[in-house]
N, C-alpha and C. Protein backbone atom coordinates (compact mmCIF):
# COMPACT_ATOMS: atom_id res chain seq x y z
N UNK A 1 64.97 133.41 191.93
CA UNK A 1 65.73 134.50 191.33
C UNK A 1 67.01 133.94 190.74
N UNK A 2 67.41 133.89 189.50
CA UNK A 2 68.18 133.75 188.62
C UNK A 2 69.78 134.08 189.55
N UNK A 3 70.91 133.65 189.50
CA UNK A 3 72.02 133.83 189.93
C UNK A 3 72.84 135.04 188.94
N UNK A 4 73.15 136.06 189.34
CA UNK A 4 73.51 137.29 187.94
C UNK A 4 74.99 137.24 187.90
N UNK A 5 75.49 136.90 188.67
CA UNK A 5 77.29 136.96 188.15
C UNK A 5 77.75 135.59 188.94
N UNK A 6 78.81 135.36 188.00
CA UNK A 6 79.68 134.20 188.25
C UNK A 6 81.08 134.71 188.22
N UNK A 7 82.18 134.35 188.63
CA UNK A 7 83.64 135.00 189.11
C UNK A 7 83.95 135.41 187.73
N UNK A 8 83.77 134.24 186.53
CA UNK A 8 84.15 134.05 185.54
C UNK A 8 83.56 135.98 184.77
N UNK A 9 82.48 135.80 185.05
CA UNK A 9 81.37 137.14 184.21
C UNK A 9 81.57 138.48 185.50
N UNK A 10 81.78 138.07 186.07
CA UNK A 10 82.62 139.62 187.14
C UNK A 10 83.89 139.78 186.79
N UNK A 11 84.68 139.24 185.97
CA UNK A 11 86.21 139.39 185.71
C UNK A 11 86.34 140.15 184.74
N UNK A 12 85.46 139.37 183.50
CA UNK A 12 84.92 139.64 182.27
C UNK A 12 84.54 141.49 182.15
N UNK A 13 83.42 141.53 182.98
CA UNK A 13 82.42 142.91 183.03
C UNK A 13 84.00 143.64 183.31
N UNK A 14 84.44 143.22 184.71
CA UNK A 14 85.72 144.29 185.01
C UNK A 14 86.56 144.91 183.95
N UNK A 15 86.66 143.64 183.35
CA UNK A 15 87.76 144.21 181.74
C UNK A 15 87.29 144.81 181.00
N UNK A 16 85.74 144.36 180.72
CA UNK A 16 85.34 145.61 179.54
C UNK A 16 85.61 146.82 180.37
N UNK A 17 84.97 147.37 181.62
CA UNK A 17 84.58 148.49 181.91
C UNK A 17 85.99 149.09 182.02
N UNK A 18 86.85 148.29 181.96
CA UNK A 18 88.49 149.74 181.87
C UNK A 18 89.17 149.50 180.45
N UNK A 19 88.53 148.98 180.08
CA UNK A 19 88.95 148.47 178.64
C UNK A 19 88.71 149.66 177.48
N UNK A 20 89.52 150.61 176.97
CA UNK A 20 88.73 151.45 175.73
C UNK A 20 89.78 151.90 175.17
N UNK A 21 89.66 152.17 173.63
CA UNK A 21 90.53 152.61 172.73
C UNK A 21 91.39 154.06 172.88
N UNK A 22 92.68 153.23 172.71
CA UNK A 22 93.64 154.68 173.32
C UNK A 22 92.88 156.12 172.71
N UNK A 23 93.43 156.79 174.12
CA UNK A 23 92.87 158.27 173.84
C UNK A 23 93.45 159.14 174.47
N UNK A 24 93.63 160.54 174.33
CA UNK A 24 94.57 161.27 175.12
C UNK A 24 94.52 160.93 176.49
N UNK A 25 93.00 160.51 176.98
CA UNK A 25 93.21 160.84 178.56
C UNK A 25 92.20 159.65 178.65
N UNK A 26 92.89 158.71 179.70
CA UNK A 26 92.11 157.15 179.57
C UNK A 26 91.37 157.18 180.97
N UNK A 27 91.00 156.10 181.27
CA UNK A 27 90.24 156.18 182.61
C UNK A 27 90.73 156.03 183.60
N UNK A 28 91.99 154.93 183.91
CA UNK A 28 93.01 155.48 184.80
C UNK A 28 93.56 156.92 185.13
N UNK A 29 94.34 157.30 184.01
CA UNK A 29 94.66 158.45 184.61
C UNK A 29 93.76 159.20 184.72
N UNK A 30 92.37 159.67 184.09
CA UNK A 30 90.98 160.12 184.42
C UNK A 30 91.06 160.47 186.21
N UNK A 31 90.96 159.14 186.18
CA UNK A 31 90.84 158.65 188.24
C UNK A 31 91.95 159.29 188.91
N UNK A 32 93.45 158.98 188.46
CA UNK A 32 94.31 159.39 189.49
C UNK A 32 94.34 160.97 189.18
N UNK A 33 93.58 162.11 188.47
CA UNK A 33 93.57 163.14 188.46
C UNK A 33 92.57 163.47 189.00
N UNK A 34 91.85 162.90 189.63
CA UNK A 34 90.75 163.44 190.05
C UNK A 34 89.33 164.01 189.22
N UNK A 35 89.74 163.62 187.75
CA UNK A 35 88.40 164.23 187.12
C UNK A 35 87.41 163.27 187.12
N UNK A 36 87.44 162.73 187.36
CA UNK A 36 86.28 161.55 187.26
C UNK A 36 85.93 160.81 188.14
N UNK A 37 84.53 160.11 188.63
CA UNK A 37 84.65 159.06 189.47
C UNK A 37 83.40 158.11 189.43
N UNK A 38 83.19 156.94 190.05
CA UNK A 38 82.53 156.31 189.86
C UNK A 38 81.02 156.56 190.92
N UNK A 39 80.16 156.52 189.89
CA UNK A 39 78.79 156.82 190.47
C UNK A 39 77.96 155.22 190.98
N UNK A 40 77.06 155.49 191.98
CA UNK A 40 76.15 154.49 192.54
C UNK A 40 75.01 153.66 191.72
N UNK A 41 75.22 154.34 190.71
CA UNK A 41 74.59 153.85 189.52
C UNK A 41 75.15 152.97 188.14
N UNK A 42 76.45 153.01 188.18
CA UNK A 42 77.26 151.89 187.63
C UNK A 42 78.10 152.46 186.85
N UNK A 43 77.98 154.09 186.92
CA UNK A 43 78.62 154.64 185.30
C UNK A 43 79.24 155.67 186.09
N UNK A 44 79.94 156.16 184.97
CA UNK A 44 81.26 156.95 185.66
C UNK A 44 80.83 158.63 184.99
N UNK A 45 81.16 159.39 186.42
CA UNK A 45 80.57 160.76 186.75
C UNK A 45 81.41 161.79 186.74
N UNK A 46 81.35 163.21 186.09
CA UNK A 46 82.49 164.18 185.98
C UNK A 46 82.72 164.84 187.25
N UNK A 47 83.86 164.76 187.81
CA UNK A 47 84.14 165.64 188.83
C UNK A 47 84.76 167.09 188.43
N UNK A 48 85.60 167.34 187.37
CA UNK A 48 85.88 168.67 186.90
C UNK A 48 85.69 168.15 185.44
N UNK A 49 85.19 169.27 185.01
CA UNK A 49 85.10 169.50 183.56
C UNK A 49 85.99 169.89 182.31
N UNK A 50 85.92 169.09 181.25
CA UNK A 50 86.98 169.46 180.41
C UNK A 50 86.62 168.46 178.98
N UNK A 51 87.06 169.49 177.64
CA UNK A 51 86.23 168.29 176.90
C UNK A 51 86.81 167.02 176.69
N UNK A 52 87.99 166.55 176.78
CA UNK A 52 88.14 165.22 177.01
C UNK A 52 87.74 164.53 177.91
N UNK A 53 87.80 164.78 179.32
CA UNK A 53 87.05 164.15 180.19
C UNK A 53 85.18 164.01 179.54
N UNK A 54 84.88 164.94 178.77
CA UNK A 54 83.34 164.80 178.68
C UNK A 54 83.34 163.31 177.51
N UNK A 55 84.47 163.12 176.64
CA UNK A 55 84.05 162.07 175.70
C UNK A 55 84.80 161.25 176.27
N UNK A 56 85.50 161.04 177.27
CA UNK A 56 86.56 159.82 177.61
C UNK A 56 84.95 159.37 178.69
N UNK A 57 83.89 160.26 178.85
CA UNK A 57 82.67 159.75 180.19
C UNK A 57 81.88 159.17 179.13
N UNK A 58 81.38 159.83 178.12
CA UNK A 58 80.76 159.16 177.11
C UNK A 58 81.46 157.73 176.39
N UNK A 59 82.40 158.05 176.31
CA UNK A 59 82.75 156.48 175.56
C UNK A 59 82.68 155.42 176.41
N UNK A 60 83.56 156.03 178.32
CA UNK A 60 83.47 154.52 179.18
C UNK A 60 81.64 154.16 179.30
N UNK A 61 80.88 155.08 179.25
CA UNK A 61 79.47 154.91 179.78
C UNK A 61 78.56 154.38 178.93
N UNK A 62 79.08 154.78 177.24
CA UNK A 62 78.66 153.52 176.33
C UNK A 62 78.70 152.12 176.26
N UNK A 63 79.71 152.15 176.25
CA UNK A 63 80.47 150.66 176.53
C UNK A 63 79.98 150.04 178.00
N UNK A 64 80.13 150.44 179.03
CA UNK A 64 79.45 149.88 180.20
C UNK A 64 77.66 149.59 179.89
N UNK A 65 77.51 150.56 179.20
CA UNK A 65 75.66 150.19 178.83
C UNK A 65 75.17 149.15 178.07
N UNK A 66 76.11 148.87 177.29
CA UNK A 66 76.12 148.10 176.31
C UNK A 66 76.71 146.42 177.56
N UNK A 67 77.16 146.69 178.04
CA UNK A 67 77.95 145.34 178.77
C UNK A 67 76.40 145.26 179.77
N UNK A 68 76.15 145.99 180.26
CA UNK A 68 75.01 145.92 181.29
C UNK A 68 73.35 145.41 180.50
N UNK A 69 73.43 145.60 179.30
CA UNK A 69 72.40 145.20 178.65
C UNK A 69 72.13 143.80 178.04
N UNK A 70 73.52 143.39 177.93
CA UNK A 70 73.61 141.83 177.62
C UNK A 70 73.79 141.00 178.62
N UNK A 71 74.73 141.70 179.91
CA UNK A 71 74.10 141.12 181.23
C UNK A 71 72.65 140.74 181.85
N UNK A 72 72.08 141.85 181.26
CA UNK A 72 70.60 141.70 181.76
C UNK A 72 69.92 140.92 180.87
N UNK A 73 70.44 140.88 179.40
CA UNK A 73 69.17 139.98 178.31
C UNK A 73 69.59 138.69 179.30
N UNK A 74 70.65 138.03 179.30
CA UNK A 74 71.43 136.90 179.88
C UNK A 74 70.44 136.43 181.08
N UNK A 75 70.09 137.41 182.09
CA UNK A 75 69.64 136.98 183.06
C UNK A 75 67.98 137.70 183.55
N UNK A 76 67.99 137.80 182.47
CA UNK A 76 66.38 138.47 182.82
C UNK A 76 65.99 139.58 183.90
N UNK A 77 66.91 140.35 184.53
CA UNK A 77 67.43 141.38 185.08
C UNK A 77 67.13 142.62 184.75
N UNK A 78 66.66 143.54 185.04
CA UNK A 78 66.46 144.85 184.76
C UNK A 78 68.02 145.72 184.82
N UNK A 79 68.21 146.72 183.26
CA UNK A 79 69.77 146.71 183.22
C UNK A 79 70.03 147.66 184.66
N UNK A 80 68.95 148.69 184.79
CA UNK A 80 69.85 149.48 186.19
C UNK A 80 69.77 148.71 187.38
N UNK A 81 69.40 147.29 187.72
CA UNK A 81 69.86 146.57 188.55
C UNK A 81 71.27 146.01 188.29
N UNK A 82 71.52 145.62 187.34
CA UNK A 82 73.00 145.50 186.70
C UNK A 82 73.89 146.04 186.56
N UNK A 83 73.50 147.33 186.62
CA UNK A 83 74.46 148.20 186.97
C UNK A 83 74.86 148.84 188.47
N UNK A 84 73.70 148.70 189.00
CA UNK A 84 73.95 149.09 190.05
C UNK A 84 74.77 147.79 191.10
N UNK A 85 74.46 146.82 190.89
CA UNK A 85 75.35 145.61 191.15
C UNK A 85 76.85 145.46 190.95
N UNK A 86 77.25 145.92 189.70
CA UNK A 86 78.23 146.67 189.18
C UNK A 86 79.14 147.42 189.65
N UNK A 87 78.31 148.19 190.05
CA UNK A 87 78.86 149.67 190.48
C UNK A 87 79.00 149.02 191.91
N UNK A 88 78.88 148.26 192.89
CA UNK A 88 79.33 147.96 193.95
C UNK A 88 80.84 147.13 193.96
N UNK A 89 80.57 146.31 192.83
CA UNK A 89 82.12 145.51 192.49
C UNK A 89 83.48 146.40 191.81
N UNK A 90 82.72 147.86 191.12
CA UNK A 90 83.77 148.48 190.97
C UNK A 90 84.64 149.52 191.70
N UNK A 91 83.84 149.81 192.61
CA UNK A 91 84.22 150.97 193.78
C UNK A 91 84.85 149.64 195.03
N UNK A 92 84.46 148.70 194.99
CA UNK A 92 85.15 148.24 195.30
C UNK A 92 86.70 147.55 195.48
N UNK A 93 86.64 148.01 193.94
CA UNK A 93 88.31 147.14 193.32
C UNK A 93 88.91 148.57 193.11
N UNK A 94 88.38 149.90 193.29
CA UNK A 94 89.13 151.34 193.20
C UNK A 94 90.53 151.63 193.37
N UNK A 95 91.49 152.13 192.92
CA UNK A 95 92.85 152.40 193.46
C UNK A 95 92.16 153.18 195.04
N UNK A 96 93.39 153.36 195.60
CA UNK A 96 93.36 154.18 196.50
C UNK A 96 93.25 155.46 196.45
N UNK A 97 92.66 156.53 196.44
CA UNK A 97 92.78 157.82 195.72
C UNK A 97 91.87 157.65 194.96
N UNK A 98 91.29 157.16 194.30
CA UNK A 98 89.96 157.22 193.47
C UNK A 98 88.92 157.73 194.42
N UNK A 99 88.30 158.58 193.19
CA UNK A 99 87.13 159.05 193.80
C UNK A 99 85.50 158.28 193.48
N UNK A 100 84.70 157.90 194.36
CA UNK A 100 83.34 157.76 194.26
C UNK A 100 82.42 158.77 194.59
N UNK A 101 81.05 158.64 194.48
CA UNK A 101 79.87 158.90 194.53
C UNK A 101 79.58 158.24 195.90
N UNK A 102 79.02 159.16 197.13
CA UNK A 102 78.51 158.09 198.04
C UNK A 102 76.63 158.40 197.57
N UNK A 103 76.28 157.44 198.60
CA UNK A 103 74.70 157.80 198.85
C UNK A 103 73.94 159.21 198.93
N UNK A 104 74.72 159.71 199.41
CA UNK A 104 74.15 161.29 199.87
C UNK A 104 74.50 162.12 198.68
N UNK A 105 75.31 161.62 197.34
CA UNK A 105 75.33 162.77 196.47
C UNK A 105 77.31 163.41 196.66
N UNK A 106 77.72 162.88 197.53
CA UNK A 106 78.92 163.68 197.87
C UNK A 106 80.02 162.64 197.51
N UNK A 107 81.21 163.45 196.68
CA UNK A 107 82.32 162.64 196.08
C UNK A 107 83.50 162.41 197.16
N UNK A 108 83.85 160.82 197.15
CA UNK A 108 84.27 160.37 198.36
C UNK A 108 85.78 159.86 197.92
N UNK A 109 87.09 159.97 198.55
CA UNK A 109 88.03 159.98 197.97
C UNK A 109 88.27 158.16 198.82
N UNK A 110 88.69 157.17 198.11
CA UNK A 110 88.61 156.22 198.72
C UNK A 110 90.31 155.77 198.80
C-alpha cells in the first residue's frame, strides 16, 4: 500500500483547505460562530443556516474536492479515502470551540 501523506503534503492540503478568496464570512469566523463544522467525511457541514454560510460551504467543499482528487490521482487512492484521512488531520488541528461531526451524527464542540 502506497504511503498517502508526507509532513510536506499534510501542510500543503492544510493550507489549501483554509485557504479561499475573501468573502463576507470566511471559514474561520464561519467556525468561531458556530455555523459551520467539520464533518467525518472531510468536508465542511452547516450547523445553522444562512445564505452565506451556504456558498462560503460550497466554495470551501469545492476546493477541498478538488485537493482530494489530485491527492488520490497521486496515490492511487480512492478520493473518499482521502478525505476521510483528511478529515482526521483537520478536526484535529481545530481551534478550541470549533465544532465537529462525531460518529453518531451529533455536532461536538471541541
Amino acid at each position: 500500500m502506497k504511503k498517502i501523506y508526507t509532513r510536506s503534503a499534510l501542510l500543503g492540503l492544510g493550507l489549501a483547505l483554509i485557504s479561499l478568496p475573501a468573502l463576507a464570512l470566511d471559514l474561520p469566523q464561519a467556525r468561531s460562530q458556530g455555523l459551520v463544522g467539520e464533518l467525518p467525511t472531510g468536508y465542511v457541514g452547516m450547523v445553522k443556516s444562512g445564505p452565506e454560510v451556504q456558498s462560503l460551504i460550497g466554495q470551501v467543499n469545492a476546493r477541498r474536492l478538488q485537493e482530494y482528487q489530485r491527492i488520490s490521482k497521486e496515490n492511487g487512492q480512492p478520493v473518499d479515502v482521502v478525505a476521510k484521512l483528511a478529515a482526521v488531520q483537520v478536526i484535529q488541528k481545530l481551534p478550541a470551540g470549533s465544532l465537529y461531526q462525531s460518529a453518531d451524527g451529533k455536532w461536538v464542540r471541541k
